[in-house]
N, C-alpha and C. Protein backbone atom coordinates (compact mmCIF):
# COMPACT_ATOMS: atom_id res chain seq x y z
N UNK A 1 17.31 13.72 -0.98
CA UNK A 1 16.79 12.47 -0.40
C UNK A 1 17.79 11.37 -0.72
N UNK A 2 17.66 10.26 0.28
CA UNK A 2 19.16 9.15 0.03
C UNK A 2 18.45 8.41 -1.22
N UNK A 3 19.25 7.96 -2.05
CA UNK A 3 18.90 7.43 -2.91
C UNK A 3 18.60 5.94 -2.30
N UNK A 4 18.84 5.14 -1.50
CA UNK A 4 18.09 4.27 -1.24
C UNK A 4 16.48 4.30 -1.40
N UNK A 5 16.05 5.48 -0.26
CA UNK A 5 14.64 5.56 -0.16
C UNK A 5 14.27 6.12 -1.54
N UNK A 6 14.68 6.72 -2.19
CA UNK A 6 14.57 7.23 -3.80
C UNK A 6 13.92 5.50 -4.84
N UNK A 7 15.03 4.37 -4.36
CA UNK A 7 14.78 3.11 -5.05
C UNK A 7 13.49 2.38 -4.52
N UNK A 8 13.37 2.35 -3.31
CA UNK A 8 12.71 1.84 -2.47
C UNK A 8 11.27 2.07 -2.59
N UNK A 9 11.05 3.70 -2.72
CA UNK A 9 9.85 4.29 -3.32
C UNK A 9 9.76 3.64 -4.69
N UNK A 10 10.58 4.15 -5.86
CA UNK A 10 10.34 3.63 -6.95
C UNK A 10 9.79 2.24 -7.51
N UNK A 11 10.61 1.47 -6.24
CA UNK A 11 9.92 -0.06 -6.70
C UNK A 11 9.08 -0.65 -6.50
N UNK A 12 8.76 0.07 -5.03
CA UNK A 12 7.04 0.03 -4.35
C UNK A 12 6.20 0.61 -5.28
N UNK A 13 6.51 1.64 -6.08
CA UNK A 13 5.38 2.08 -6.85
C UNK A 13 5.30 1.71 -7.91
N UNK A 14 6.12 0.86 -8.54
CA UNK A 14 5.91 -0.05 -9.83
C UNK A 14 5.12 -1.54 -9.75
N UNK A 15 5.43 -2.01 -8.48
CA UNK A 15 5.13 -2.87 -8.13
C UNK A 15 3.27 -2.71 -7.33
N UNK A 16 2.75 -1.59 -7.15
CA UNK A 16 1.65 -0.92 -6.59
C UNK A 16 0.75 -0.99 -8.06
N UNK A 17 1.15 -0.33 -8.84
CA UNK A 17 0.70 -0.28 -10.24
C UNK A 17 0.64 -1.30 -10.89
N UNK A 18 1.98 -1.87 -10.67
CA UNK A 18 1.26 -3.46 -11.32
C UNK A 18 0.52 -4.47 -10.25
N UNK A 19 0.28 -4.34 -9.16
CA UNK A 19 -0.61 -4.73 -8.74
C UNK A 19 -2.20 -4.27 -8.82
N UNK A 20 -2.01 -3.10 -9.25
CA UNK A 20 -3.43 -2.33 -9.86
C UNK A 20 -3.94 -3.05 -11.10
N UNK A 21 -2.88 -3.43 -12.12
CA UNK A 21 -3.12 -3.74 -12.52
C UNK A 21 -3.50 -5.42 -13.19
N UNK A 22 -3.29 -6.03 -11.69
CA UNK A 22 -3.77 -7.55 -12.12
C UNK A 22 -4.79 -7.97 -11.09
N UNK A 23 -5.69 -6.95 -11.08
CA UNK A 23 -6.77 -6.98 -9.98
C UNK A 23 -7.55 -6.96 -10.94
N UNK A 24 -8.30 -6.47 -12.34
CA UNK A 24 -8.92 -6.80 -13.58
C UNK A 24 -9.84 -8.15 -13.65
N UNK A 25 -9.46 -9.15 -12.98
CA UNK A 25 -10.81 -10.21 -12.51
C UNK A 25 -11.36 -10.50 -10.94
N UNK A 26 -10.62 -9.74 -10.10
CA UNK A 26 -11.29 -9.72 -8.98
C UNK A 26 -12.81 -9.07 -8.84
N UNK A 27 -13.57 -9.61 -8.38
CA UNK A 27 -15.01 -9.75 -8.01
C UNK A 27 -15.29 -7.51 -7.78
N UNK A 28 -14.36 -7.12 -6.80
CA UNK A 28 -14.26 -6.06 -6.64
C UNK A 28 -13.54 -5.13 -7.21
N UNK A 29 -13.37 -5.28 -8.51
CA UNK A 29 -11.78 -4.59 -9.00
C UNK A 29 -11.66 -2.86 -9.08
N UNK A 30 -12.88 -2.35 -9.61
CA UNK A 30 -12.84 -1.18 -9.35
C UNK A 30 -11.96 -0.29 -8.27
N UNK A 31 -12.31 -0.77 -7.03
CA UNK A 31 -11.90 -0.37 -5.70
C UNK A 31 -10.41 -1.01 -5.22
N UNK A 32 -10.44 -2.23 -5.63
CA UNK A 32 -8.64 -2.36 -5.77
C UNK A 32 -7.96 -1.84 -6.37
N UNK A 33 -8.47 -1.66 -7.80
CA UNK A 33 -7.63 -0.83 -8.45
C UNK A 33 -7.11 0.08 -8.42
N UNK A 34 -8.10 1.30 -8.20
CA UNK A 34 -7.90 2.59 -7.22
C UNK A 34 -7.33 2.93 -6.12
N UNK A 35 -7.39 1.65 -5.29
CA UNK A 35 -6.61 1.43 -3.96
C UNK A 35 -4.70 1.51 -4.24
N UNK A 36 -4.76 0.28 -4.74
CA UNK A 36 -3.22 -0.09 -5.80
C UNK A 36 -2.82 1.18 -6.50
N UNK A 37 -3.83 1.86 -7.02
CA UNK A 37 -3.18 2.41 -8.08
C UNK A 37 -2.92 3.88 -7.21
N UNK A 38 -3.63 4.06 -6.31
CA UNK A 38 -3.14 5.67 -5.84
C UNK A 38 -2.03 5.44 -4.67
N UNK A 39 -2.02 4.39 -4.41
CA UNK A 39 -0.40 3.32 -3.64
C UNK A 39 1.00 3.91 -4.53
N UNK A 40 0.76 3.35 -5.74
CA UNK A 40 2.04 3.75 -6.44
C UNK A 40 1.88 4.60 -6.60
N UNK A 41 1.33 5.74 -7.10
CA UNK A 41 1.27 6.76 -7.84
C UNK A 41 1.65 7.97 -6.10
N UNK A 42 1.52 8.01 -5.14
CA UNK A 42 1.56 8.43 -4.31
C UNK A 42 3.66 7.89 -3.74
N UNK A 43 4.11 6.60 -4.12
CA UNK A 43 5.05 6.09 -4.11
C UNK A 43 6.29 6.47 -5.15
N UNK A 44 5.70 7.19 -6.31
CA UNK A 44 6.53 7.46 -6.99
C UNK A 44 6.57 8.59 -7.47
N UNK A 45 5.63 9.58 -6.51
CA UNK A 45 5.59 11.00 -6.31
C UNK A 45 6.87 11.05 -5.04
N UNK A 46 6.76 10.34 -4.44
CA UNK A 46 7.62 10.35 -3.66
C UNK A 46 8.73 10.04 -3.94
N UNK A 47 9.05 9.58 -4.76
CA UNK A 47 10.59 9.08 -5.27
C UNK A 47 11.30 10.26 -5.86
N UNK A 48 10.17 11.11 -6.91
CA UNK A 48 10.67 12.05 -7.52
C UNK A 48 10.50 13.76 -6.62
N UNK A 49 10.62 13.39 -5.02
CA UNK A 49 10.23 14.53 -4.40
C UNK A 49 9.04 15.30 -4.38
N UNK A 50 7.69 15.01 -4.99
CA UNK A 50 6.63 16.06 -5.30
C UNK A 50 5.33 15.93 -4.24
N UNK A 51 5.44 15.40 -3.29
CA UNK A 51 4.74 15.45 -2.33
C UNK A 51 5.38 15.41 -0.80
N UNK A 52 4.28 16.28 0.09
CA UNK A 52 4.86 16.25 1.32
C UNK A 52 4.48 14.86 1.99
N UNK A 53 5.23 14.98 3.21
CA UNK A 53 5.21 13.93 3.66
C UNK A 53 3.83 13.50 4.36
N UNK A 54 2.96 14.23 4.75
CA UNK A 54 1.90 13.94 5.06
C UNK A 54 1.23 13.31 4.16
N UNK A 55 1.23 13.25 2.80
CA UNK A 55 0.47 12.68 2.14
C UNK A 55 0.86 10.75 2.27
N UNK A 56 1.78 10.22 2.40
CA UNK A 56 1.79 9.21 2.35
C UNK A 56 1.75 8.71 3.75
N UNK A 57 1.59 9.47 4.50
CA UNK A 57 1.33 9.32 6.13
C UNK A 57 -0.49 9.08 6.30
N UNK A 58 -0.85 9.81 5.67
CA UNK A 58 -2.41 9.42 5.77
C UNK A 58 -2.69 8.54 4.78
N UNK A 59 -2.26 8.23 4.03
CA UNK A 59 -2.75 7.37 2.92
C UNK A 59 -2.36 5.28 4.02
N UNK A 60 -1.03 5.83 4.95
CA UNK A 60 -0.86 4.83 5.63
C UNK A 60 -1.66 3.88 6.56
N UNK A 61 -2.06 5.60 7.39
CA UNK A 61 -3.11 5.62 8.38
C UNK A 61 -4.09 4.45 7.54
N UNK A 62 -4.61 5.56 6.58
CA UNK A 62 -5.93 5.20 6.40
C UNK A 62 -5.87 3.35 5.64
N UNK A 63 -4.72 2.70 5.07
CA UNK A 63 -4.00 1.69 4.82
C UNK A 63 -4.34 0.50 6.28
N UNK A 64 -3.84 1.15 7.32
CA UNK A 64 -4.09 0.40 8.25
C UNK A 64 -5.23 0.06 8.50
N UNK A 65 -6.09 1.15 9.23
CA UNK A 65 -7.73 0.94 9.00
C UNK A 65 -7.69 0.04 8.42
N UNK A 66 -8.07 0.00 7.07
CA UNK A 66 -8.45 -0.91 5.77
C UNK A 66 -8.19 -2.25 6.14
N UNK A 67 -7.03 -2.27 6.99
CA UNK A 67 -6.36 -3.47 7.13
C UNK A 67 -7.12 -4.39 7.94
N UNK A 68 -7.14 -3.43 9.47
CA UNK A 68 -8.06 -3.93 10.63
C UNK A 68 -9.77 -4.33 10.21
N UNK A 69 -10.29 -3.28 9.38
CA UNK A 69 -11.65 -3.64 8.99
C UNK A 69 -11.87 -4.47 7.70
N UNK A 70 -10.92 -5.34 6.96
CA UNK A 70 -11.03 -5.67 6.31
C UNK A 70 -10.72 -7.57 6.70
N UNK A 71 -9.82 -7.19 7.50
CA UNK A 71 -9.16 -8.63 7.93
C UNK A 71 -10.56 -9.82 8.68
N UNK A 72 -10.46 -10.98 8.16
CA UNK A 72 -11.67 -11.57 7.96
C UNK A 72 -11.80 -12.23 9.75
N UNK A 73 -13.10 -12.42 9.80
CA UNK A 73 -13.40 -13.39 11.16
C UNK A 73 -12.51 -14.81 11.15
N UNK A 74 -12.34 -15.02 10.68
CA UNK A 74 -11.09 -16.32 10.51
C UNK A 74 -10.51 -16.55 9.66
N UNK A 75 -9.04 -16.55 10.05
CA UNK A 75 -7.99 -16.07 8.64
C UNK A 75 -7.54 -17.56 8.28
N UNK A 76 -8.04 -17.85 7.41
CA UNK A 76 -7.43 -19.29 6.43
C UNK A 76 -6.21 -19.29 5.49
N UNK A 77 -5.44 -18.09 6.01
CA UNK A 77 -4.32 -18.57 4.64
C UNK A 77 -4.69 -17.64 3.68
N UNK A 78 -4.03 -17.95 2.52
CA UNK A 78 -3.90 -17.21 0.97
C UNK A 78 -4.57 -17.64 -0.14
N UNK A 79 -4.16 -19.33 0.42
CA UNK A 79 -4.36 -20.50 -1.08
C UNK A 79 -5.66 -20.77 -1.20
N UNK A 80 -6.35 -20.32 -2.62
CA UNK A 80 -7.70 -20.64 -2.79
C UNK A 80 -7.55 -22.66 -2.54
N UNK A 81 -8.65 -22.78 -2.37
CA UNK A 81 -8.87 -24.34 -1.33
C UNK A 81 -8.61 -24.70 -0.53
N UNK A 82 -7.73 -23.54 0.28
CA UNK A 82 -7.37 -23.52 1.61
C UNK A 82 -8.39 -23.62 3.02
N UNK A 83 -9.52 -23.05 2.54
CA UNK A 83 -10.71 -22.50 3.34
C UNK A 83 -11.66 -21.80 2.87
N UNK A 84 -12.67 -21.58 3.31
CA UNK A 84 -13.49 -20.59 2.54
C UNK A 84 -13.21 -19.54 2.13
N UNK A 85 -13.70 -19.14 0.35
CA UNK A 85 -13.27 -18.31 -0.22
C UNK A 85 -13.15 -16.82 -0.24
N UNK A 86 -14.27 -16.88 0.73
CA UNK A 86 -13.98 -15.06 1.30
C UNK A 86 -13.45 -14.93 2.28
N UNK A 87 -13.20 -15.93 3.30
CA UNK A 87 -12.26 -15.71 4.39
C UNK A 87 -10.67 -15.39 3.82
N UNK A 88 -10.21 -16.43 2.43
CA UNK A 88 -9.25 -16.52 1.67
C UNK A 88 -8.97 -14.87 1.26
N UNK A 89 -10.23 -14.39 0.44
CA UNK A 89 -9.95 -13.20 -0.24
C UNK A 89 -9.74 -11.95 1.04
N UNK A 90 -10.97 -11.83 1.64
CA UNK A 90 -10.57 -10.97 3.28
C UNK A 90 -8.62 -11.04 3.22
N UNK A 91 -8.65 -11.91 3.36
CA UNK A 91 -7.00 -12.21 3.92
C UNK A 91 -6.24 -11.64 3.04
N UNK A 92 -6.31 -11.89 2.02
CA UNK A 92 -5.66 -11.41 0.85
C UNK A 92 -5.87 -9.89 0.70
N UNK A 93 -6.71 -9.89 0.61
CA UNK A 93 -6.65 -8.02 0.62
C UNK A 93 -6.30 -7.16 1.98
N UNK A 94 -6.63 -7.58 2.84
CA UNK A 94 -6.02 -6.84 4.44
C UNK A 94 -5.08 -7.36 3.96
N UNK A 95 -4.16 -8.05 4.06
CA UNK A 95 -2.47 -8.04 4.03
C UNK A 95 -2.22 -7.35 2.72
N UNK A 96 -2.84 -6.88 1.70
CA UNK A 96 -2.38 -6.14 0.62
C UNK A 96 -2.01 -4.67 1.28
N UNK A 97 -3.34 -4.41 2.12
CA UNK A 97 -3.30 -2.92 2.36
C UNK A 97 -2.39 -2.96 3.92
N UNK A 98 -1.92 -3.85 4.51
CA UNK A 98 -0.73 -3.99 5.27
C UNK A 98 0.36 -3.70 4.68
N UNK A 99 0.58 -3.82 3.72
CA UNK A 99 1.54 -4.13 3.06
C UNK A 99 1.81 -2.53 2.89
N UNK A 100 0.71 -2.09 1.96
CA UNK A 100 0.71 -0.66 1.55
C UNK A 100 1.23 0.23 2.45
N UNK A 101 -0.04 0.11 3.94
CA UNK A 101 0.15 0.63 4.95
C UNK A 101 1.79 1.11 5.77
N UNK A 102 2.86 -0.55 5.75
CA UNK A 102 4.14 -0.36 6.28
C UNK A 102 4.77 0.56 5.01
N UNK A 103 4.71 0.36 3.85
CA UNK A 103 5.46 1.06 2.84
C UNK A 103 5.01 2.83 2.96
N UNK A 104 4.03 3.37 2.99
CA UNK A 104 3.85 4.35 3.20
C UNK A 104 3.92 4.79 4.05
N UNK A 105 3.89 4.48 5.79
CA UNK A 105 4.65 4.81 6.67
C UNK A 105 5.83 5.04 7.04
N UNK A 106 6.69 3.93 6.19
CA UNK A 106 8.12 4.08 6.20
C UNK A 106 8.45 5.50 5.33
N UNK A 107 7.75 5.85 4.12
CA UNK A 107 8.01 6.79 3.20
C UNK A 107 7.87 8.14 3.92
N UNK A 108 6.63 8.17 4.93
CA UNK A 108 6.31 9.15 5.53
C UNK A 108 7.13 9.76 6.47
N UNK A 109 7.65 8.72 7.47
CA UNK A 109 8.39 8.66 8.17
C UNK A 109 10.18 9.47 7.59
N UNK A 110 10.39 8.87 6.51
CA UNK A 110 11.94 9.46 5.85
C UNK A 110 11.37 10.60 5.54
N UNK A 111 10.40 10.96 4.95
CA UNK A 111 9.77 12.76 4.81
C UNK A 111 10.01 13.13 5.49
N UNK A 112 9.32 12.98 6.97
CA UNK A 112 9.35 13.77 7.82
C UNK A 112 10.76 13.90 8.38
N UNK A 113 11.75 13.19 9.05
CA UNK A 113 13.00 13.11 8.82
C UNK A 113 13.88 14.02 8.36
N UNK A 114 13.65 13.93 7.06
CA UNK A 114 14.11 14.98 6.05
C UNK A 114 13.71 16.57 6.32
N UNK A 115 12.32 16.74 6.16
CA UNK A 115 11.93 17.81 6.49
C UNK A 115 12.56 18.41 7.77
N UNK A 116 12.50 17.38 8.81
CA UNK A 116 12.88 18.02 9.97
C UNK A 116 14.05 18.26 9.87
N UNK A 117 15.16 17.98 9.22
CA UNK A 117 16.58 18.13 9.27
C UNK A 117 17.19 19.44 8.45
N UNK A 118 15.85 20.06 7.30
CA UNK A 118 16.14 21.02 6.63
C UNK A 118 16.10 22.20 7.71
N UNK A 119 14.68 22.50 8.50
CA UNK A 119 14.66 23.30 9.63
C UNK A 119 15.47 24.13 10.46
């Protein structure tokens, strides 16, 4: 695998994990956490080769979803006092799992790539 996507994974998944881990006072943290945390951990399986590529292909998929059903009836921005506070948080978390979503697609995508080129 190019060592780019080798870094690329790696830093997404440090950065996944520590986003797991500063979700600890959110209202919902349980479920972010878990969210975040199987982000990296799926990101830096991938760095070190140990999963196929389907796995971060559905984890994308299902990333997007999250995204679309999560994203609020009117998007106010980021900044708490910006707007109402669950429209704020909505926002904030669909663009988290956007976020997730493009990174694990891209990962999926160089899998498959790869795979196909061993063939």
């Amino acid at each position: 695998m190019n060592t780019i996507f080798k870094v690329f994974a790696l830093v997404f998944g440090i950065l996944f994990l520590v986003s797991a881990g500063l979700q600890y006072n959110d209202p919902d943290s349980l479920v972010w956490m878990i969210v975040w945390g199987f982000a990296g951990i799926i990101a830096i399986a991938f760095a070190f080769n140990r999963i196929f590529f389907s796995v971060p292909l559905v984890a994308g998929i299902l990333s997007l979803v999250g995204f679309f059903y999560t994203y609020p009836e009117k998007f106010e921005g980021f900044e708490i006092g910006a707007g109402d506070i669950k429209n704020v948080e909505e926002g904030r978390e669909a663009f988290g799992l956007l976020i997730i979503a493009v990174v694990m697609l891209i990962l999926a995508l160089r899998g498959w790539v790869v795979q196909k080129s061993k063939v």
